[in-house]
N, C-alpha and C. Protein backbone atom coordinates (compact mmCIF):
# COMPACT_ATOMS: atom_id res chain seq x y z
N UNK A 1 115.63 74.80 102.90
CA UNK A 1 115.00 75.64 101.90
C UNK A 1 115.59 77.05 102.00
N UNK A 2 115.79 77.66 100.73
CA UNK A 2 116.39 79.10 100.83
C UNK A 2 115.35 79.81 100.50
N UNK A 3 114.98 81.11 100.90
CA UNK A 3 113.94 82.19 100.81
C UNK A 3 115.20 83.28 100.45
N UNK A 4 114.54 84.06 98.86
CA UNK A 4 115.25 85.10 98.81
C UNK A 4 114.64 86.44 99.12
N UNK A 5 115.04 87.44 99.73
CA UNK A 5 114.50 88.34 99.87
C UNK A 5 115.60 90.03 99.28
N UNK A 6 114.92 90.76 99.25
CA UNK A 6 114.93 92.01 98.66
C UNK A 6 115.84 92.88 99.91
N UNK A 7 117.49 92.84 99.31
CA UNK A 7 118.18 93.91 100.49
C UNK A 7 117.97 94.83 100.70
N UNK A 8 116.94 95.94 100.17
CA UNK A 8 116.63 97.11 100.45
C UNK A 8 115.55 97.43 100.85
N UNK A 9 114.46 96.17 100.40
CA UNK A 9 113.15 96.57 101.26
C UNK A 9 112.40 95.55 102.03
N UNK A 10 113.21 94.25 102.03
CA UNK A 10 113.00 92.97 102.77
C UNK A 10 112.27 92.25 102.53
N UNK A 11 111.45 92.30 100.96
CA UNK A 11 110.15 91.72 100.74
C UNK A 11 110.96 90.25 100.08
N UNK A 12 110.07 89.19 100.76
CA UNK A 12 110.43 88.16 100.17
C UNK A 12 109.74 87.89 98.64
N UNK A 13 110.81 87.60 97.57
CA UNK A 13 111.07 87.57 96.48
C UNK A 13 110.53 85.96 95.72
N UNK A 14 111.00 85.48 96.09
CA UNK A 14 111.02 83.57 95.72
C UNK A 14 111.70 82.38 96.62
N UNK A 15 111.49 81.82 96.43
CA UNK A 15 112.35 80.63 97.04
C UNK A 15 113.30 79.66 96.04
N UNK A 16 113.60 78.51 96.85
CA UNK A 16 114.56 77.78 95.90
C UNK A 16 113.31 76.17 95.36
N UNK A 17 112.46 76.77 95.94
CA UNK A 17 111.38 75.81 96.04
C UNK A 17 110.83 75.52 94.44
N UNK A 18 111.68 77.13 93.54
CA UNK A 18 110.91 76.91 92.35
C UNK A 18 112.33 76.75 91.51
N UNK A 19 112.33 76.32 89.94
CA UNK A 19 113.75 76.21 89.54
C UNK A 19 114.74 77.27 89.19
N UNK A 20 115.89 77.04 89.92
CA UNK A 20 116.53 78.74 89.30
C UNK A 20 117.34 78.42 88.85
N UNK A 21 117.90 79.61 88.02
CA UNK A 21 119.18 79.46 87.21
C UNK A 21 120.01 80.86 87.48
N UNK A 22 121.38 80.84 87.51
CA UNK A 22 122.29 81.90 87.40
C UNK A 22 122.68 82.45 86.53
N UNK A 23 122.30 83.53 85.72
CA UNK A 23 122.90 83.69 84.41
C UNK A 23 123.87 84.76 84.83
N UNK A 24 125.04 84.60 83.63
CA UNK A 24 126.14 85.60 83.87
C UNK A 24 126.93 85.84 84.72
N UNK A 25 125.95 85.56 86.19
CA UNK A 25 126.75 85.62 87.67
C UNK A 25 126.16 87.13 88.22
N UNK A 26 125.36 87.59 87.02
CA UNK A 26 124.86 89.04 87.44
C UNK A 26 123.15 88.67 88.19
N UNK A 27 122.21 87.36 87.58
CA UNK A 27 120.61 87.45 87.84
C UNK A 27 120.14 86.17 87.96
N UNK A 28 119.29 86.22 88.73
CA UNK A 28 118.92 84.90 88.78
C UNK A 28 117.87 84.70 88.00
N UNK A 29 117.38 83.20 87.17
CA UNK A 29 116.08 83.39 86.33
C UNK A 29 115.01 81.80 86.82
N UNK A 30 114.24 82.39 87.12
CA UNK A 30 113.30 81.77 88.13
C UNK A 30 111.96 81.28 87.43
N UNK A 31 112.22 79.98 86.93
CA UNK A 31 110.74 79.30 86.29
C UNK A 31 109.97 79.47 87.21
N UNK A 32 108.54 79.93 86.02
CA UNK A 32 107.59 80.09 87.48
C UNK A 32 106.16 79.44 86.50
N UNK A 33 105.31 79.14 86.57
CA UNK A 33 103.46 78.69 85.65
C UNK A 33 102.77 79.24 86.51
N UNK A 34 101.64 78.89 85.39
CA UNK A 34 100.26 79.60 85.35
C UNK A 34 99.26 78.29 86.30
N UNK A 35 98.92 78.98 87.24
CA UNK A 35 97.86 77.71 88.51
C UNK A 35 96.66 78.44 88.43
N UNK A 36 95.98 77.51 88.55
CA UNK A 36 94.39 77.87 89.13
C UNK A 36 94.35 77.14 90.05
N UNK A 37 94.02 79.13 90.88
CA UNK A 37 93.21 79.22 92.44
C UNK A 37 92.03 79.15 92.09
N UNK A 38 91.21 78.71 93.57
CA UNK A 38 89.80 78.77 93.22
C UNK A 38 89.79 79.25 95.06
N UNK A 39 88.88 80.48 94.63
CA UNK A 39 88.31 81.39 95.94
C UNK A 39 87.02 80.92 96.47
N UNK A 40 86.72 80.85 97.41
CA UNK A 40 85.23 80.47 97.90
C UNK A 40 85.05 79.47 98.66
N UNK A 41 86.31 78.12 98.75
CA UNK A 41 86.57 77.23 99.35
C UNK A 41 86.46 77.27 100.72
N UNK A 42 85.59 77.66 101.21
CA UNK A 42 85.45 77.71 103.01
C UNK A 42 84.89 76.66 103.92
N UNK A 43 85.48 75.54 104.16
CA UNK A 43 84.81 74.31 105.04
C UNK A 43 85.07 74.91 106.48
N UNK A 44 83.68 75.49 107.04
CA UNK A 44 83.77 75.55 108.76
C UNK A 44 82.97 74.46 109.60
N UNK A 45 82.84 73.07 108.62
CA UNK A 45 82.72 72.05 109.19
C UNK A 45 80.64 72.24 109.42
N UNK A 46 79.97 73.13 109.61
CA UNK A 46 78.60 72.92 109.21
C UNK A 46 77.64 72.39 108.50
N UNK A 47 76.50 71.84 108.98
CA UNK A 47 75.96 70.99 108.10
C UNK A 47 74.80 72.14 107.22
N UNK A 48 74.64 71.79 105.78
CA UNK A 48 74.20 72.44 105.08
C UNK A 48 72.86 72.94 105.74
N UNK A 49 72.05 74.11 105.45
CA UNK A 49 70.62 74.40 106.40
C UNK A 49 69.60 73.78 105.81
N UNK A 50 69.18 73.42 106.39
CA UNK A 50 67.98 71.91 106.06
C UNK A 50 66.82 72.62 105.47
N UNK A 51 66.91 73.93 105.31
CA UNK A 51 65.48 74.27 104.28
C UNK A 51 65.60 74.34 102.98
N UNK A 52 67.39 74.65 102.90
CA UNK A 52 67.68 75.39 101.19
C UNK A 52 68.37 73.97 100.89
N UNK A 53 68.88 73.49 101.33
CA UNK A 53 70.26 72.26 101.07
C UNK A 53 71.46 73.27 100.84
N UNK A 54 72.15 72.82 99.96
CA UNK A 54 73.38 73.37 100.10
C UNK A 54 73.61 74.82 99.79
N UNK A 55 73.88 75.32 100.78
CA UNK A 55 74.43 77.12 101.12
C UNK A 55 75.56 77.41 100.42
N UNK A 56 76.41 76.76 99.17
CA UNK A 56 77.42 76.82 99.12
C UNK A 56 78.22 78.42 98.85
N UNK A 57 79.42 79.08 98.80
CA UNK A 57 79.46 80.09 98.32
C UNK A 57 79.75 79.79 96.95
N UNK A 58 79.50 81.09 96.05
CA UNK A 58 79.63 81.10 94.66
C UNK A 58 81.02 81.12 94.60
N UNK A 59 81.39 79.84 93.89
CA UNK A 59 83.10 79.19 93.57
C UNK A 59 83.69 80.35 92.02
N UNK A 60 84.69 81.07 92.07
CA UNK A 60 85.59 81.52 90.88
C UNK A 60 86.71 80.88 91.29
N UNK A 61 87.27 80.61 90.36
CA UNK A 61 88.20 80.45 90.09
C UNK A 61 89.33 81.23 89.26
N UNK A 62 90.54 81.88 89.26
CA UNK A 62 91.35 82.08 88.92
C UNK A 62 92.57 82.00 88.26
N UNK A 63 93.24 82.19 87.27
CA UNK A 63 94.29 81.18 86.61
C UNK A 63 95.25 82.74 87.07
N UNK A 64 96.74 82.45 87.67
CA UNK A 64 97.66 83.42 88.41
C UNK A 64 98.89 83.10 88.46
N UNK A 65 99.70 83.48 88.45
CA UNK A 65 101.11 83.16 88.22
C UNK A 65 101.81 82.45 89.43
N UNK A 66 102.36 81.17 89.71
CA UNK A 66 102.58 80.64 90.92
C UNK A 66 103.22 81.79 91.51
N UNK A 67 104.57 82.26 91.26
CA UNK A 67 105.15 82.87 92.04
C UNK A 67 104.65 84.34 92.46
N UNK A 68 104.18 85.43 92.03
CA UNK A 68 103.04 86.21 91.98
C UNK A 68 101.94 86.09 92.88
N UNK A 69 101.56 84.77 93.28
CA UNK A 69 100.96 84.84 93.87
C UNK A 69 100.89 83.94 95.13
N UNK A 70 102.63 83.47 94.96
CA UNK A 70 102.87 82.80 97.01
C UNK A 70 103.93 83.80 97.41
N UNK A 71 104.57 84.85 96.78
CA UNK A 71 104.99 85.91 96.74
C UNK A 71 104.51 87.39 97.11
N UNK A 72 103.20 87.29 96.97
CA UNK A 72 102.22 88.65 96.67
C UNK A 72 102.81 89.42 95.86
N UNK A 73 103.78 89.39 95.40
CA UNK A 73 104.05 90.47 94.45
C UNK A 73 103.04 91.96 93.08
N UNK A 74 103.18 92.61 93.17
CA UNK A 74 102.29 93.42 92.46
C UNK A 74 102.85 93.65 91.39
N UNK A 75 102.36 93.75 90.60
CA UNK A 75 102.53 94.06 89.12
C UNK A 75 102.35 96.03 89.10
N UNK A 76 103.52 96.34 88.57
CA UNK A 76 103.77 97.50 88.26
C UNK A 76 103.88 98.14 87.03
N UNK A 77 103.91 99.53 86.12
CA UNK A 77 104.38 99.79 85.12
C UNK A 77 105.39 100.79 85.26
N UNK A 78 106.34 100.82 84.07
CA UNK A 78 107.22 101.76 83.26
C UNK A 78 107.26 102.04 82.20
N UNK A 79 107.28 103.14 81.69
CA UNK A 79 108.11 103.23 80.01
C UNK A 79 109.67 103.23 80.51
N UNK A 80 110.15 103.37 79.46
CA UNK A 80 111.72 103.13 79.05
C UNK A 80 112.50 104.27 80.19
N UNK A 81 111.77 105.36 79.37
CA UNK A 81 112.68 106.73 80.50
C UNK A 81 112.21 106.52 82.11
N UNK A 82 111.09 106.17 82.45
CA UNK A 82 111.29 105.79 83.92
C UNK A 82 111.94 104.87 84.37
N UNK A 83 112.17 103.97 84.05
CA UNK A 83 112.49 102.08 84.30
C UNK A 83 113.84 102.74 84.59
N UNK A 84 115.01 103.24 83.58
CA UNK A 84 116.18 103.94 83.45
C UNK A 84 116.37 104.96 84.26
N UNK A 85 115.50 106.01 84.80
CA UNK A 85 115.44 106.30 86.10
C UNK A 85 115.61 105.37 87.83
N UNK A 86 114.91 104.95 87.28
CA UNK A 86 114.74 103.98 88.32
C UNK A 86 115.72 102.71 88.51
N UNK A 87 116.10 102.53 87.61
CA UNK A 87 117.43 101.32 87.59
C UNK A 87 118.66 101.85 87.79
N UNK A 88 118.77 103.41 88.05
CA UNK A 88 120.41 103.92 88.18
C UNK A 88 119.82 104.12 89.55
N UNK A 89 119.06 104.51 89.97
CA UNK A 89 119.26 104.84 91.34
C UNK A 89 118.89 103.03 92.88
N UNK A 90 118.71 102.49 91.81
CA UNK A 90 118.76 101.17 92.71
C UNK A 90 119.96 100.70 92.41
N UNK A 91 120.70 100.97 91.45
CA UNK A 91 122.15 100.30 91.25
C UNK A 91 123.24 100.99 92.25
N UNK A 92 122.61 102.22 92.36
CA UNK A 92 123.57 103.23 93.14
C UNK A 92 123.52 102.12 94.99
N UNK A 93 122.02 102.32 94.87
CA UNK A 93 121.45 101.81 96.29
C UNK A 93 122.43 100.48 96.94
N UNK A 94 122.19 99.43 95.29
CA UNK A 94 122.44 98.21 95.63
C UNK A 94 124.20 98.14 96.05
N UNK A 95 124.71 98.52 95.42
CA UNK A 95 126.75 99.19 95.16
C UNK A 95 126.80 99.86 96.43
N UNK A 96 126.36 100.92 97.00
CA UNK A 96 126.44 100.87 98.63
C UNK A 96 125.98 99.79 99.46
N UNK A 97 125.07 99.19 99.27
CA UNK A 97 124.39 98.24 100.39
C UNK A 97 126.22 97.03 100.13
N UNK A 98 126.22 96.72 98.73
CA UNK A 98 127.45 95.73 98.65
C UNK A 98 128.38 95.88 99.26
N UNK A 99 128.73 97.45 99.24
CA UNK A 99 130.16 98.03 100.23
C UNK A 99 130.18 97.72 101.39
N UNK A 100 128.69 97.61 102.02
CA UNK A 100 128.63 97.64 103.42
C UNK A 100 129.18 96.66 103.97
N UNK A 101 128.37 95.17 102.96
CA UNK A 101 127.80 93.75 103.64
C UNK A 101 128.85 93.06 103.15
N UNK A 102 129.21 93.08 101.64
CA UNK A 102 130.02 92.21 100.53
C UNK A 102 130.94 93.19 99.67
N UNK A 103 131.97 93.72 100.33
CA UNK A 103 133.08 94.15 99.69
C UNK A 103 133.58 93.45 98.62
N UNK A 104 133.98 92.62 98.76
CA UNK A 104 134.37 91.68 97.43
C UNK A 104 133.59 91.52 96.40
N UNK A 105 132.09 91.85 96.43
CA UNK A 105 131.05 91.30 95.33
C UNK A 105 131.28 92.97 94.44
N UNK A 106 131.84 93.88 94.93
CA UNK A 106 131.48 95.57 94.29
C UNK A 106 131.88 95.51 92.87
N UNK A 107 133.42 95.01 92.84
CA UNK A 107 134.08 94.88 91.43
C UNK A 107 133.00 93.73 90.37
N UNK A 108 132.70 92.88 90.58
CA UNK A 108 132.04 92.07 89.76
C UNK A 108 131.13 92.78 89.34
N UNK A 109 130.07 92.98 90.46
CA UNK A 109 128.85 93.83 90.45
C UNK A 109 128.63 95.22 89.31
N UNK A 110 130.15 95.93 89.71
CA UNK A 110 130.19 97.23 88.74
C UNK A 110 130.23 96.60 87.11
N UNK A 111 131.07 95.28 86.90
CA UNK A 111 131.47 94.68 85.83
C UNK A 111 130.12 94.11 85.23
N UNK A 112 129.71 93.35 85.66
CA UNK A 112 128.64 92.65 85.01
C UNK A 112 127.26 93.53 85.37
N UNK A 113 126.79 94.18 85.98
CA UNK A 113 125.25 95.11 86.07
C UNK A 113 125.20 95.73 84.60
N UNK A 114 126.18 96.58 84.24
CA UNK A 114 125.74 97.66 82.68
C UNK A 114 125.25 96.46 81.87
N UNK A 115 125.83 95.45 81.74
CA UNK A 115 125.13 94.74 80.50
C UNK A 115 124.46 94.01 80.86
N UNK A 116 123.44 94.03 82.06
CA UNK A 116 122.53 93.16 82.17
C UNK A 116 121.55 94.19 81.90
N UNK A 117 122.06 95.39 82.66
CA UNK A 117 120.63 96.58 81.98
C UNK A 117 120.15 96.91 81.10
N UNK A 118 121.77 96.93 80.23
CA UNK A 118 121.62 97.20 78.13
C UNK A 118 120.56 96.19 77.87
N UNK A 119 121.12 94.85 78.20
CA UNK A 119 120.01 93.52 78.08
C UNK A 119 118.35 93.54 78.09
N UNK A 120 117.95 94.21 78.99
CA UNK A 120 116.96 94.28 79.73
C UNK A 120 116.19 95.53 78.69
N UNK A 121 116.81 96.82 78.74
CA UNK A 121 116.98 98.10 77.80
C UNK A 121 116.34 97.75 76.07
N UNK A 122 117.25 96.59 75.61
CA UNK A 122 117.21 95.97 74.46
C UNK A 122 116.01 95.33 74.42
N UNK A 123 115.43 94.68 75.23
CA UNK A 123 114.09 93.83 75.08
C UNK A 123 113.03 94.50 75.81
N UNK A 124 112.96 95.51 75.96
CA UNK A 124 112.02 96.29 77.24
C UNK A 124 110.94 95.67 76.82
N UNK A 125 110.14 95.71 75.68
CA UNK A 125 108.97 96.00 75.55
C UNK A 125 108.20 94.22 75.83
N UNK A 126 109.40 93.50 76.32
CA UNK A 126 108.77 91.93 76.37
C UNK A 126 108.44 91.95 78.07
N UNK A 127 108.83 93.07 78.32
CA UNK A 127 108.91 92.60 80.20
C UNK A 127 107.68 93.13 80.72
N UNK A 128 107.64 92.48 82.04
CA UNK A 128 106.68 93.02 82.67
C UNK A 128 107.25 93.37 83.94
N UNK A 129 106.54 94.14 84.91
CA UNK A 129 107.53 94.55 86.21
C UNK A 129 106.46 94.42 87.19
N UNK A 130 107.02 93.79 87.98
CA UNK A 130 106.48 93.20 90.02
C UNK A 130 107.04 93.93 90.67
N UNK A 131 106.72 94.15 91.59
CA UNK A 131 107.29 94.58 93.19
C UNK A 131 106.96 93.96 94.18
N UNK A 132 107.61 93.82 95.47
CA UNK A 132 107.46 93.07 96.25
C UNK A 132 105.85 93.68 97.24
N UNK A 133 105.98 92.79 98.41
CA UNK A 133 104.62 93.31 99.03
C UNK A 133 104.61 94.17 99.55
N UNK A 134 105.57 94.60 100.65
CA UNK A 134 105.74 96.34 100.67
C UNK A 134 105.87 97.40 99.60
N UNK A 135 105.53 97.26 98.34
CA UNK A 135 105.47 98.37 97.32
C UNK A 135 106.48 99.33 97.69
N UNK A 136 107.53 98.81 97.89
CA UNK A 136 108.49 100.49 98.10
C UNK A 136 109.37 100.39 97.04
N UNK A 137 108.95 101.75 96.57
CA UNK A 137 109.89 102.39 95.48
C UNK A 137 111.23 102.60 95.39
N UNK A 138 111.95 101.89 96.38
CA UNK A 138 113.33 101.92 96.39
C UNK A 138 113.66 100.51 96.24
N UNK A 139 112.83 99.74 96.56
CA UNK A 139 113.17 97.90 95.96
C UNK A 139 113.29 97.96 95.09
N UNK A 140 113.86 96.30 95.19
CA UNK A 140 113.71 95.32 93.69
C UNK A 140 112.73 95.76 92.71
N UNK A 141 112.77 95.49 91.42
CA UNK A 141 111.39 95.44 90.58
C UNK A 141 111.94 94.09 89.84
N UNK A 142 111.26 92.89 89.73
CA UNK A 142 111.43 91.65 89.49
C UNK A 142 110.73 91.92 87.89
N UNK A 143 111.55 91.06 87.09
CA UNK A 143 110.96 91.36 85.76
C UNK A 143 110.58 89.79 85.21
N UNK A 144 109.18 89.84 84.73
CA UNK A 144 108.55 88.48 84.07
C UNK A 144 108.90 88.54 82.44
N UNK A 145 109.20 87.59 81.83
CA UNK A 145 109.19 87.79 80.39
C UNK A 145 108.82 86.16 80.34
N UNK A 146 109.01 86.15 78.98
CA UNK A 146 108.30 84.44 78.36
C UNK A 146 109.69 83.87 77.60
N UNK A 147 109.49 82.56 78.13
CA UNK A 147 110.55 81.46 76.96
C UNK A 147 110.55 81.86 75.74
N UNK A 148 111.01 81.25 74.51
CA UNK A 148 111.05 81.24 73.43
C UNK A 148 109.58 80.89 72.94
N UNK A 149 108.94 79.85 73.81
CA UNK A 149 108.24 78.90 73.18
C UNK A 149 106.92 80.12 73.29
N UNK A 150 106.75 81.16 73.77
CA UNK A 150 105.95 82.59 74.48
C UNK A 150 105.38 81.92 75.49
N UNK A 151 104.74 80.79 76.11
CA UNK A 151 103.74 80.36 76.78
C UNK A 151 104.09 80.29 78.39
N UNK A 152 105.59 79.80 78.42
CA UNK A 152 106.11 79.32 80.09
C UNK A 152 106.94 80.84 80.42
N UNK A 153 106.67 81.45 81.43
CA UNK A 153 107.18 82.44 82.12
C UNK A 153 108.23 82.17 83.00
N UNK A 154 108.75 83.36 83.30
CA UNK A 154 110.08 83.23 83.67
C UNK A 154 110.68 84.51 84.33
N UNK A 155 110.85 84.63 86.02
CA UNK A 155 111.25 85.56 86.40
C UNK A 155 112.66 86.09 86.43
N UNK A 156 113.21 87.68 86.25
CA UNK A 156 114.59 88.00 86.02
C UNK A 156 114.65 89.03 87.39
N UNK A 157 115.64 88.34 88.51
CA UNK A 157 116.08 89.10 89.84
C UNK A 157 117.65 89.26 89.89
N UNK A 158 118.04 90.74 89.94
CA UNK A 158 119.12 91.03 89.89
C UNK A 158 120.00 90.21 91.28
N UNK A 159 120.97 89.54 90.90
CA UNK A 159 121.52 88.49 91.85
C UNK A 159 121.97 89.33 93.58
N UNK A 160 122.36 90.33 93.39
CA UNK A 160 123.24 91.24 94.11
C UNK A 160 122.22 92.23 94.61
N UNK A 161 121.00 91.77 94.59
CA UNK A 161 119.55 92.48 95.28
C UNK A 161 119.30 92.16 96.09
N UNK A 162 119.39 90.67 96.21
CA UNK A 162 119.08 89.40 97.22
C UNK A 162 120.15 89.30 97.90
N UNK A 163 119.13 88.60 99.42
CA UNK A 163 119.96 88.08 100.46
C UNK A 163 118.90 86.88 100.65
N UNK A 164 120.52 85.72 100.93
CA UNK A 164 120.08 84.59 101.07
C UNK A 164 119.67 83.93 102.27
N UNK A 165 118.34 83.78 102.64
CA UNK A 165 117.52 83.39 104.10
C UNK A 165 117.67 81.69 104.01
N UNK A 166 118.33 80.72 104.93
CA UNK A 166 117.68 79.43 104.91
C UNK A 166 116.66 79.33 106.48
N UNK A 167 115.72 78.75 105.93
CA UNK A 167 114.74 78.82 106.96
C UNK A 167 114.96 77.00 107.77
């Protein structure tokens, strides 16, 4: 199994556990659905108290995004002029970290990143933005948008963010 995680702030991102795809050679795009959790589920093996009958706790349930939530990821916001703030100076981040680790990946990286951003730029207003579980403002920001069909979601992780863990 591969675990991807976040080169700049180590938060694990996704696995290969869910379906991915490579687009461009610049991002990876990561099917992810909608599950219901249900909170309250606590068996400590006790027998119910014989005056009330069953003690149970009050059951909710939740409908949550698989990956979102075996991820922890947090849901964040931007407008346009921050996001664009914020995407030149992780590109800067990510283009040193490449120099360091993956010399060879820099040229691609410089080549294919501008038009995945224009991309991204062009559809802003469909995305939504995560961060990993350390919330640090110098990570990844993982972007959710919807299929065609609007209903099945679908995560967008810049390829050259990630480092590949097999556990």
């Amino acid at each position: 199994m591969l675990l991807y995680r976040d080169i700049l702030a180590g938060d694990e991102l996704f696995s290969d556990a869910y379906p991915i795809k490579l687009v461009d050679d610049v991002a990876y795009e990561v099917d992810c659905q909608m599950i219901t959790v249900k909170e309250g589920e606590v068996d400590i093996g006790a027998n119910p108290s014989a005056e009330g009958g069953d003690e149970g706790v009050e059951e909710t349930a939740q409908t949550v995004n698989n990956v979102v939530h075996s991820f922890r990821l947090t849901e964040t916001s931007f407008d346009k002029k921050s996001y664009m703030a914020y995407i030149k100076g992780y590109m800067k981040a990510v283009k040193a970290k490449l120099q360091e680790q993956n010399p060879s990946r820099v040229a691609e990286f410089e080549a294919k990143a501008p038009a995945f951003v224009k991309k991204i730029l062009g559809n802003f207003k469909d995305y939504e933005f995560y961060v990993g579980e350390s919330m640090d403002p110098e990570g990844m920001v993982a972007l959710l948008n919807y299929r065609e069909d609007g209903v099945t979601p679908y995560f967008t992780f810049l390829r050259d963010g990630l480092k590949e863990e097999k556990l």
